[in-house]
C-alpha atoms as a PDB file:
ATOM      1  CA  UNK A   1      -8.046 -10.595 -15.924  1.00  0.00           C
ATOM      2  CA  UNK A   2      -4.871  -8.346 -15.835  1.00  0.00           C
ATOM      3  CA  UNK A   3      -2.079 -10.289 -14.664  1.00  0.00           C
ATOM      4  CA  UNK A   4      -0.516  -9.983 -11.325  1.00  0.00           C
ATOM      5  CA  UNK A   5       2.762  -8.213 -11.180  1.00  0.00           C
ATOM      6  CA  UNK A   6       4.906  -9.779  -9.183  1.00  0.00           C
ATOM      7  CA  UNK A   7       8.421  -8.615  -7.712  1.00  0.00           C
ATOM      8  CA  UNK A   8      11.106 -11.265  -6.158  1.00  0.00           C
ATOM      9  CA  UNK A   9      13.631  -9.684  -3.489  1.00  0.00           C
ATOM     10  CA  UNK A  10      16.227 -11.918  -2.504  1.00  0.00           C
ATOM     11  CA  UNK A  11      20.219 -10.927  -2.285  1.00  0.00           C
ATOM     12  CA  UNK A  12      20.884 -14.490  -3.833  1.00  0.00           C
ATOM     13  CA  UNK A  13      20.716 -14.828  -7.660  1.00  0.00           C
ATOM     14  CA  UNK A  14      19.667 -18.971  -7.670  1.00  0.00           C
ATOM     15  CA  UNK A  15      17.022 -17.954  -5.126  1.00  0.00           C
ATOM     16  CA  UNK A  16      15.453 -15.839  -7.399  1.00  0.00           C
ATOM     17  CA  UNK A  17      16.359 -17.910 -10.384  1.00  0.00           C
ATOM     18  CA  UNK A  18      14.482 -20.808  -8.387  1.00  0.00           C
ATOM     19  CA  UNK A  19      11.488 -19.090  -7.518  1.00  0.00           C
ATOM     20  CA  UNK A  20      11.218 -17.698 -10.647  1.00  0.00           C
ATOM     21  CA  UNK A  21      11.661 -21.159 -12.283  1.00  0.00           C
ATOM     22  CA  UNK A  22       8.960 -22.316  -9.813  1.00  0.00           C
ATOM     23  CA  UNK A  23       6.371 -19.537 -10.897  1.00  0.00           C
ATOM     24  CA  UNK A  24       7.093 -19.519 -14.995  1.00  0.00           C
ATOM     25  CA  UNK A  25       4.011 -21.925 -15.506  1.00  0.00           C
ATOM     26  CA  UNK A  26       1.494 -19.860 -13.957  1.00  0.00           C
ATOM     27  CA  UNK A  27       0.302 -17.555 -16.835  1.00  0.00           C
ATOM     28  CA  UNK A  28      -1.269 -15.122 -14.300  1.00  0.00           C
ATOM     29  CA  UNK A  29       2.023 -13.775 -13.358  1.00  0.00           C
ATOM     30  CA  UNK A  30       4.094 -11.256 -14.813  1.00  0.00           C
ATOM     31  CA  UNK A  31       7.162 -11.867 -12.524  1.00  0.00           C
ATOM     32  CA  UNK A  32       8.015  -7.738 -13.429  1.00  0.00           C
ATOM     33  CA  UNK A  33      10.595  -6.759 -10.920  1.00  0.00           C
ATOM     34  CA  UNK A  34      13.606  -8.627  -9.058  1.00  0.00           C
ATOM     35  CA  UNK A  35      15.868  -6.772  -6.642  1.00  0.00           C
ATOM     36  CA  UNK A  36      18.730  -7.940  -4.504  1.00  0.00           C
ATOM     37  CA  UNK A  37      19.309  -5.367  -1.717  1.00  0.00           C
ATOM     38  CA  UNK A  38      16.906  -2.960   0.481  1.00  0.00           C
ATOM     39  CA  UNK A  39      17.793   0.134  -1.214  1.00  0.00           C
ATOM     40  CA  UNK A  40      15.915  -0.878  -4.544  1.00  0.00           C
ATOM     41  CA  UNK A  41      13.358  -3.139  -3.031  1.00  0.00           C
ATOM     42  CA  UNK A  42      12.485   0.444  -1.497  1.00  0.00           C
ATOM     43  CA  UNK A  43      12.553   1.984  -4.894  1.00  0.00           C
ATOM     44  CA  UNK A  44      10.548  -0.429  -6.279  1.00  0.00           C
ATOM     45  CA  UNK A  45       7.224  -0.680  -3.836  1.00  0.00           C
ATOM     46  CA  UNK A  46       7.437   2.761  -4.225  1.00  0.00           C
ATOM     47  CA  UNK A  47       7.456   3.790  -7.827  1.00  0.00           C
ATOM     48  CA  UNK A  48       5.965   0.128  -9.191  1.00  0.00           C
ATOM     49  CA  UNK A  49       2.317  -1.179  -9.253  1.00  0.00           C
ATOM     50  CA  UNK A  50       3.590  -4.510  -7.580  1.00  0.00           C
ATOM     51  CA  UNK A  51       0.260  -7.200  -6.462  1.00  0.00           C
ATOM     52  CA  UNK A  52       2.736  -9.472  -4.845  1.00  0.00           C
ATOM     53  CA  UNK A  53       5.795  -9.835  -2.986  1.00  0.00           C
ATOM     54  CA  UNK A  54       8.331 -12.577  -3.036  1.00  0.00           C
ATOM     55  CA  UNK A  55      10.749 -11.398   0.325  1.00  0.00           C
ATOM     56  CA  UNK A  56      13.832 -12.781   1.792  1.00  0.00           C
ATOM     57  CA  UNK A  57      14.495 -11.880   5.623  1.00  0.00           C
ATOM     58  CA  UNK A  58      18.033 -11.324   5.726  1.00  0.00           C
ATOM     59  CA  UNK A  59      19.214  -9.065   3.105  1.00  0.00           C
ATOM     60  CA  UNK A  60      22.865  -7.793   2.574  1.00  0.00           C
ATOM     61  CA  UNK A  61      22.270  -3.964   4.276  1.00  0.00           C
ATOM     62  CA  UNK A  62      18.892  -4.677   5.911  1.00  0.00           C
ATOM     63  CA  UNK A  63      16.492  -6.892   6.800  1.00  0.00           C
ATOM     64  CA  UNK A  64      12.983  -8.044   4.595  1.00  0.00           C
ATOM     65  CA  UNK A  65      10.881  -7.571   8.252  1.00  0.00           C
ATOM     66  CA  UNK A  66      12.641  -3.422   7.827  1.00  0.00           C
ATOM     67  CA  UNK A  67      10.661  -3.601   3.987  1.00  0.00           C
ATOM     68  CA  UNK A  68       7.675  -5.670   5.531  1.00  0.00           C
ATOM     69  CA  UNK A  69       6.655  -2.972   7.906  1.00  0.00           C
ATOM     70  CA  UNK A  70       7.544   0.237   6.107  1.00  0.00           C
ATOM     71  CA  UNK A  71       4.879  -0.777   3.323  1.00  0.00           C
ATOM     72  CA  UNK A  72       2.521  -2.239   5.111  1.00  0.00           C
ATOM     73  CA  UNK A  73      -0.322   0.139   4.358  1.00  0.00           C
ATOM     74  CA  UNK A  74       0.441  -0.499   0.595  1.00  0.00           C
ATOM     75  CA  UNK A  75      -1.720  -2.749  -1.275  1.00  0.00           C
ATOM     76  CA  UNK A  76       0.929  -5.391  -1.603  1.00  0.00           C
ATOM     77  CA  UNK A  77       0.790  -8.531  -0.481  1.00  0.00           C
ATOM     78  CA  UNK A  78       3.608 -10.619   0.784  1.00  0.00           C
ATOM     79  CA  UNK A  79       5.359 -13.755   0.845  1.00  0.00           C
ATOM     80  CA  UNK A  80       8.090 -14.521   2.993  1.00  0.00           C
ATOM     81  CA  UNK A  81      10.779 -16.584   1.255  1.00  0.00           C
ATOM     82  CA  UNK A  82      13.815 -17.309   3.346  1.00  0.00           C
ATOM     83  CA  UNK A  83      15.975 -19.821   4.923  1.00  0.00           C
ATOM     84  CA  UNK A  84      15.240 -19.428   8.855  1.00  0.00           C
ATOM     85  CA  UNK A  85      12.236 -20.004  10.966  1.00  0.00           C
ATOM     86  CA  UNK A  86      12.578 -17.545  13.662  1.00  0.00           C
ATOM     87  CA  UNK A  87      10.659 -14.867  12.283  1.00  0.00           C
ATOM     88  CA  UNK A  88       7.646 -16.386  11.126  1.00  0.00           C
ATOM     89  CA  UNK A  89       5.585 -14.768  14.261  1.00  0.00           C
ATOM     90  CA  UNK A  90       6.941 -11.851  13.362  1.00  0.00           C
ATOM     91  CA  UNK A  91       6.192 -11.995   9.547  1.00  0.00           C
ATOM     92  CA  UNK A  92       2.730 -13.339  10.345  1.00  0.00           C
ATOM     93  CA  UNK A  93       2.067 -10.388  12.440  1.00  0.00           C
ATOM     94  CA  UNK A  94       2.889  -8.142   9.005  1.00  0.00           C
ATOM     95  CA  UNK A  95      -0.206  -9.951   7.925  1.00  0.00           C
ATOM     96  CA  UNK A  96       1.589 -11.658   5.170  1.00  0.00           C
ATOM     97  CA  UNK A  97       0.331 -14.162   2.988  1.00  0.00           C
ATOM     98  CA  UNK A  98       2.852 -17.010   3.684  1.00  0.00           C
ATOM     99  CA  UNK A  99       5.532 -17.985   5.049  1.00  0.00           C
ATOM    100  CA  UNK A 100       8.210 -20.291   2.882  1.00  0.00           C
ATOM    101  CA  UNK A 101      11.498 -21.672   3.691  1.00  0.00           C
ATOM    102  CA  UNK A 102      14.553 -22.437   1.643  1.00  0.00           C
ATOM    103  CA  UNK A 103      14.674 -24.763   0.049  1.00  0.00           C
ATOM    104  CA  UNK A 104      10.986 -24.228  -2.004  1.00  0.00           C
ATOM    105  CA  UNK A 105       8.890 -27.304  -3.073  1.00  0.00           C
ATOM    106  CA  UNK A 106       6.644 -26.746  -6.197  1.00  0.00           C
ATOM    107  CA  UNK A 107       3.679 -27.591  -3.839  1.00  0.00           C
ATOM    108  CA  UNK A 108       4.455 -24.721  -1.071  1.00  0.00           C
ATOM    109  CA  UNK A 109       5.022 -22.301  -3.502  1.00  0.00           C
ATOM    110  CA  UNK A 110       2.419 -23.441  -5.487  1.00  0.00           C
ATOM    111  CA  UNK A 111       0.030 -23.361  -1.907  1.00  0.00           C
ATOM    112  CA  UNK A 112       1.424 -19.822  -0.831  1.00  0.00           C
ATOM    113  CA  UNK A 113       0.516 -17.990  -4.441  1.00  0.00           C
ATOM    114  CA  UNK A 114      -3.038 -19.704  -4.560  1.00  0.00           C
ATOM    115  CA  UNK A 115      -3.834 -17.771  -1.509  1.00  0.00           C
ATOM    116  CA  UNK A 116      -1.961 -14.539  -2.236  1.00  0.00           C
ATOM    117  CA  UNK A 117      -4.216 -14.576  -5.611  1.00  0.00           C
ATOM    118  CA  UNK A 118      -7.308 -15.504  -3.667  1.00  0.00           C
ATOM    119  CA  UNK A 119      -6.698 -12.204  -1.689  1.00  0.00           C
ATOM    120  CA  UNK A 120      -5.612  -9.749  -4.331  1.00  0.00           C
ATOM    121  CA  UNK A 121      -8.862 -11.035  -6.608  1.00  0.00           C
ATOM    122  CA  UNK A 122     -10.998 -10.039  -3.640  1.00  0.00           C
ATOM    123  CA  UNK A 123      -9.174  -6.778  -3.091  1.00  0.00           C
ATOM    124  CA  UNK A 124      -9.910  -6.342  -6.893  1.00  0.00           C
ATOM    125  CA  UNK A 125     -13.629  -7.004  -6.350  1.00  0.00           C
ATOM    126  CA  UNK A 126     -13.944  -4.533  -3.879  1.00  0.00           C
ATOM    127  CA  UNK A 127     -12.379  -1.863  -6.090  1.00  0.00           C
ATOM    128  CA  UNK A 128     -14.789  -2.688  -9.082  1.00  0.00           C
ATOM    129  CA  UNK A 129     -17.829  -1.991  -6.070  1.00  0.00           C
ATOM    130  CA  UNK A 130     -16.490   2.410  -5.775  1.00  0.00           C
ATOM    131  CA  UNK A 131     -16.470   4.387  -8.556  1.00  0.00           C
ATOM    132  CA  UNK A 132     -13.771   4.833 -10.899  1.00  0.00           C
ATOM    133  CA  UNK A 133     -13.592   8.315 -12.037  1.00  0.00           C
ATOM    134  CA  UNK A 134     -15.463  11.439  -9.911  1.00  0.00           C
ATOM    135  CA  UNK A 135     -16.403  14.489 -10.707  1.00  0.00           C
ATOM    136  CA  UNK A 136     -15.325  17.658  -9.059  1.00  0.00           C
ATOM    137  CA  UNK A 137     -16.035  21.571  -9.389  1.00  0.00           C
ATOM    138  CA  UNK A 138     -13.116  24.433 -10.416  1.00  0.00           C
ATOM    139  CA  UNK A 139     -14.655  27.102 -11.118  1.00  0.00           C
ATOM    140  CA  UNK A 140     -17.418  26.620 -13.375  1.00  0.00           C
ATOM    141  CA  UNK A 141     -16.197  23.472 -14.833  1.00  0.00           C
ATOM    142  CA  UNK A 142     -16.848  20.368 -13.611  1.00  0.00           C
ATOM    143  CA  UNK A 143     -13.140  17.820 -13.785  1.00  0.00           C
ATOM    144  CA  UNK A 144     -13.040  14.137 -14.039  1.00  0.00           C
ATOM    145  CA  UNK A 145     -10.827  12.633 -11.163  1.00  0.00           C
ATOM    146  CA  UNK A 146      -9.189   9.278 -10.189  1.00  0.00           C
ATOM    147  CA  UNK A 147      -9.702   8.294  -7.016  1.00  0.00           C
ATOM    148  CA  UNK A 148      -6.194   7.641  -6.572  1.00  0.00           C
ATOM    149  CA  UNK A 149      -5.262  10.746  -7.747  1.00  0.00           C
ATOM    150  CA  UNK A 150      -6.378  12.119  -4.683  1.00  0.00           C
ATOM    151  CA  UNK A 151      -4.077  13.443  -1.893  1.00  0.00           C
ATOM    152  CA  UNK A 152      -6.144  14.563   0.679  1.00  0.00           C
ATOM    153  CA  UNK A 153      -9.429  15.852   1.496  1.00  0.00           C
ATOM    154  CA  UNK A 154     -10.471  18.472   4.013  1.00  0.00           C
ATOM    155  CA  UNK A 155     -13.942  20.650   5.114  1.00  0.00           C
ATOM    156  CA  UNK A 156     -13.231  24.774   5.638  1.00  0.00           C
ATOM    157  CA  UNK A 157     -16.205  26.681   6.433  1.00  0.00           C
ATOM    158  CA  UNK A 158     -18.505  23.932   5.043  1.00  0.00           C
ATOM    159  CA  UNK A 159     -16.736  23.666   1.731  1.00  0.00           C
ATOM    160  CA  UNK A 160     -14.777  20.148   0.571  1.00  0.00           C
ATOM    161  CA  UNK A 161     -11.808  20.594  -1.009  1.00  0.00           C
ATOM    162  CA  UNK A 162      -9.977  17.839  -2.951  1.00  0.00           C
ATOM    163  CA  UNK A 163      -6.055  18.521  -2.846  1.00  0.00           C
ATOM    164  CA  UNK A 164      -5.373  15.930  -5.822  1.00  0.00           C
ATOM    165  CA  UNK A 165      -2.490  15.371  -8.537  1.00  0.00           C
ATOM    166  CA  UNK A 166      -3.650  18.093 -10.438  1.00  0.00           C
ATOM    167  CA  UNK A 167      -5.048  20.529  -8.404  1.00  0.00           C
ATOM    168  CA  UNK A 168      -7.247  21.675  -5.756  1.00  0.00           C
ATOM    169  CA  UNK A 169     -10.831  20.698  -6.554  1.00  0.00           C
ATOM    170  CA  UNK A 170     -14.532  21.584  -4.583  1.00  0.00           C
ATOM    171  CA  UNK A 171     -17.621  19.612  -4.195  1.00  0.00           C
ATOM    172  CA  UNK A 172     -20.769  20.652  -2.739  1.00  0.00           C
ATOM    173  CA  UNK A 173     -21.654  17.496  -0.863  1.00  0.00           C
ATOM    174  CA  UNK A 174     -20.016  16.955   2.764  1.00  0.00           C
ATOM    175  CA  UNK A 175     -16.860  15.169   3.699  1.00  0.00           C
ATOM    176  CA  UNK A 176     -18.647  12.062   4.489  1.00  0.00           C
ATOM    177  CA  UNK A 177     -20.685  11.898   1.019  1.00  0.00           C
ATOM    178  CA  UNK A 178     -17.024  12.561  -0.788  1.00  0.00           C
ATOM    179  CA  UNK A 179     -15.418   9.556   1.329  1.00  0.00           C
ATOM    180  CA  UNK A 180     -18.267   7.366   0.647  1.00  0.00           C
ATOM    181  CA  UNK A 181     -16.958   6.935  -2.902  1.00  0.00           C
ATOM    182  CA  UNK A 182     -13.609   6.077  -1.712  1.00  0.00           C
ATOM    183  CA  UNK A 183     -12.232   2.841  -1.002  1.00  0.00           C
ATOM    184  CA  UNK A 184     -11.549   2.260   3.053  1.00  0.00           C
ATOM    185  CA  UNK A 185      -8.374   0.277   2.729  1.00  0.00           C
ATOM    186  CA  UNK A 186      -7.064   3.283   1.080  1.00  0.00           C
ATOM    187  CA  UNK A 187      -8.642   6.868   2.164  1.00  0.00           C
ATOM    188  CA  UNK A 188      -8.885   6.830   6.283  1.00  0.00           C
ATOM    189  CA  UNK A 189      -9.466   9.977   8.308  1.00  0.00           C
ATOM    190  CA  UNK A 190      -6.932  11.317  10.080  1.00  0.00           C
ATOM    191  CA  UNK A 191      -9.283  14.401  11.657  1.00  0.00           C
ATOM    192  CA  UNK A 192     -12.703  15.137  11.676  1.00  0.00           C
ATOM    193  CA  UNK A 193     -12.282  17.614   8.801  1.00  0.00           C
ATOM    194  CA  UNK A 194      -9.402  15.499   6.897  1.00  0.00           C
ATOM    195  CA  UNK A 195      -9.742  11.810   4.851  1.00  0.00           C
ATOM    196  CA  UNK A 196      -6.223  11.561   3.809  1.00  0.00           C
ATOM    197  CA  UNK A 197      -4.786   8.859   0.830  1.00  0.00           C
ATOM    198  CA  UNK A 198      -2.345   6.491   2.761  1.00  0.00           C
ATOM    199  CA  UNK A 199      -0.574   6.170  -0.789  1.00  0.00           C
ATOM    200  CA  UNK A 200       0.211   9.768  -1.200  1.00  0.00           C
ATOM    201  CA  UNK A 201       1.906  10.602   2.619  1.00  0.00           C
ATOM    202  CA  UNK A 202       5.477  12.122   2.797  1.00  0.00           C
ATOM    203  CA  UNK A 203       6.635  12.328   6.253  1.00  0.00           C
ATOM    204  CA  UNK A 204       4.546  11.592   9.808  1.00  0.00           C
ATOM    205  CA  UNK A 205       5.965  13.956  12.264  1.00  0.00           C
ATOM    206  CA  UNK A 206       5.428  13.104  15.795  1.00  0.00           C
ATOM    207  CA  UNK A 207       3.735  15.967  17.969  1.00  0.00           C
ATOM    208  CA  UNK A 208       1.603  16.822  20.856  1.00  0.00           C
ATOM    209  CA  UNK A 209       0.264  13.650  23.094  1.00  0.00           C
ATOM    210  CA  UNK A 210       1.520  11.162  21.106  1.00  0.00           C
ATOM    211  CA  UNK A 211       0.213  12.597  18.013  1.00  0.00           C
ATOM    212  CA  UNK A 212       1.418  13.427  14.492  1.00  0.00           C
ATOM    213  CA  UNK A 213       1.308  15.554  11.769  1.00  0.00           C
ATOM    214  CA  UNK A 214       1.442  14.482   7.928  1.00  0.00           C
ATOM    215  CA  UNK A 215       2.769  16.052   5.119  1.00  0.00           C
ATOM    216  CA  UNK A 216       0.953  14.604   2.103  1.00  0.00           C
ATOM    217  CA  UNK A 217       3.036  14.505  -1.465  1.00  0.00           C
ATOM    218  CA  UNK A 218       2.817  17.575  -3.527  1.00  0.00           C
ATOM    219  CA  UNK A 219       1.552  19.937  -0.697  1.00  0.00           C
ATOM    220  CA  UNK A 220       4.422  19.210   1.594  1.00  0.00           C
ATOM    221  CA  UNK A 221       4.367  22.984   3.047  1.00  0.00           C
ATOM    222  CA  UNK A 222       0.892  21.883   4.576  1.00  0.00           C
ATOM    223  CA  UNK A 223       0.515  19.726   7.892  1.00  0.00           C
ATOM    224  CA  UNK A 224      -2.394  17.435   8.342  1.00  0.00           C
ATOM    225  CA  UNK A 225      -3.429  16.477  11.796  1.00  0.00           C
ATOM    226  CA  UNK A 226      -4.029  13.324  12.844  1.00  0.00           C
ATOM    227  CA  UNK A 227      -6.006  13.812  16.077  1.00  0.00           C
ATOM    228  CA  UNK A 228      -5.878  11.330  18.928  1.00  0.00           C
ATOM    229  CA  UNK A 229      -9.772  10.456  18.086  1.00  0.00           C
ATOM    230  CA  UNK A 230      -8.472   8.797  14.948  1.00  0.00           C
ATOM    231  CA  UNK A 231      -4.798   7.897  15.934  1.00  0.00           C
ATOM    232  CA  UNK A 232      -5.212   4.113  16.731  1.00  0.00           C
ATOM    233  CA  UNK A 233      -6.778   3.314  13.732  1.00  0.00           C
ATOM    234  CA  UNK A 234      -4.207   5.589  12.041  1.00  0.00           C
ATOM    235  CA  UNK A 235      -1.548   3.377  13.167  1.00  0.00           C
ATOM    236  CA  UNK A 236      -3.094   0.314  12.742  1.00  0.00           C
ATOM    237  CA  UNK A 237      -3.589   0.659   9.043  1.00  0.00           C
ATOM    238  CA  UNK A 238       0.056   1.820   9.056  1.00  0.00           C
ATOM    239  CA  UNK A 239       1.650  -1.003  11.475  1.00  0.00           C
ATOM    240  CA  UNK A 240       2.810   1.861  13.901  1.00  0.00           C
ATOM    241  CA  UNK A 241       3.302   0.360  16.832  1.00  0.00           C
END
């Protein structure tokens, strides 16, 4: 099993010396990443494969709940670690793991991580059930894709174009056979001829009747709809409220 990368944000150093203390037994972690402000805790969930989150709620220039909601469509999964109560509605609503206050016992945290794992081996599961690598046409050449290379998908004039990392792609198939093969947690459609990557959006720009449009990473100059048919789960899966 690869081992779950962890990364501990907390603006005090023996909090994160604790928890890390607290976690050094459990050879399934690699605690990877440690941060003690907003700023790089962004950076981090961002630019790092990170399975789990260790958060505190009140940073020195923002607050965790801030972090906790601008990821929350990430495949992350979190675990409040802080010294006051009041938010625990609030962080439960985030669909976090757990919820632990300062100071930690070896049981909670022990408690809290068996059911983060429990979650992130099912997520894993799931992944192993789609495909790994797909094939798509350029020309005469068929090209070996990752799914989550994939930026966005769309239908024009009955043909399904991949926008991905490397390229735009084709397939002969139809929108629905392409987002088959994807996992759901991670590829939603936005439009009736769009199945976007939630990983690989730039900006959502609010328009007509409560509507947006997205611009995906590396085709910024392009706007995706998202059309009111699909907005509430659109914001769902992004905690828009």
């Amino acid at each position: 099993m690869d081992k779950i990368k962890v990364a501990i944000i907390d603006d005090e150093l023996p909090s994160r010396e604790e928890l890390k203390f607290l976690l050094s037994h459990r050879r399934e972690l690699d605690i990877a990443y440690e941060a003690d402000n907003f700023e790089d805790a962004f950076d981090l969930v961002n630019h790092k494969d990170i399975d789990l989150l260790f958060l505190d709620i009140q940073l020195k220039d923002k607050s965790g709940v801030d972090l906790a909601e601008i990821i929350d469509h990430k495949n992350i999964e979190i675990i409040f670690a802080t010294a006051y109560d009041m938010y625990a509605v609030k962080a439960f609503s985030l669909n976090a793991v757990d919820y632990l206050l300062k100071p930690f016992s070896q049981l909670r945290v022990e408690k809290a991580v068996n059911k983060a794992l429990n979650k992130i081996l099912k997520e894993r599961d799931v992944k192993k059930s789609y495909p790994q690598k797909l094939t798509f046409w350029k020309g005469e050449k068929m090209h070996v894709i990752s799914p989550e290379e994939i930026v966005f998908i769309t239908v024009d004039e009955k043909q399904v174009k991949i926008y991905t990392d490397k390229g735009i792609f084709f397939d002969h198939t139809t929108l629905k056979d392409v987002q088959q093969k994807l996992e759901p947690k991670s590829f939603i459609k936005t439009h009736r001829s769009y199945v976007i990557n939630l990983e690989k959006i730039s900006e959502i720009i609010p328009w007509f009747n409560s509507t947006f449009n997205l611009k995906m990473e590396k085709y910024t100059q392009m706007k995706i709809p998202v059309s009111r048919s699909y907005l509430q789960n659109f914001k769902k899966e992004l905690g828009l409220s």
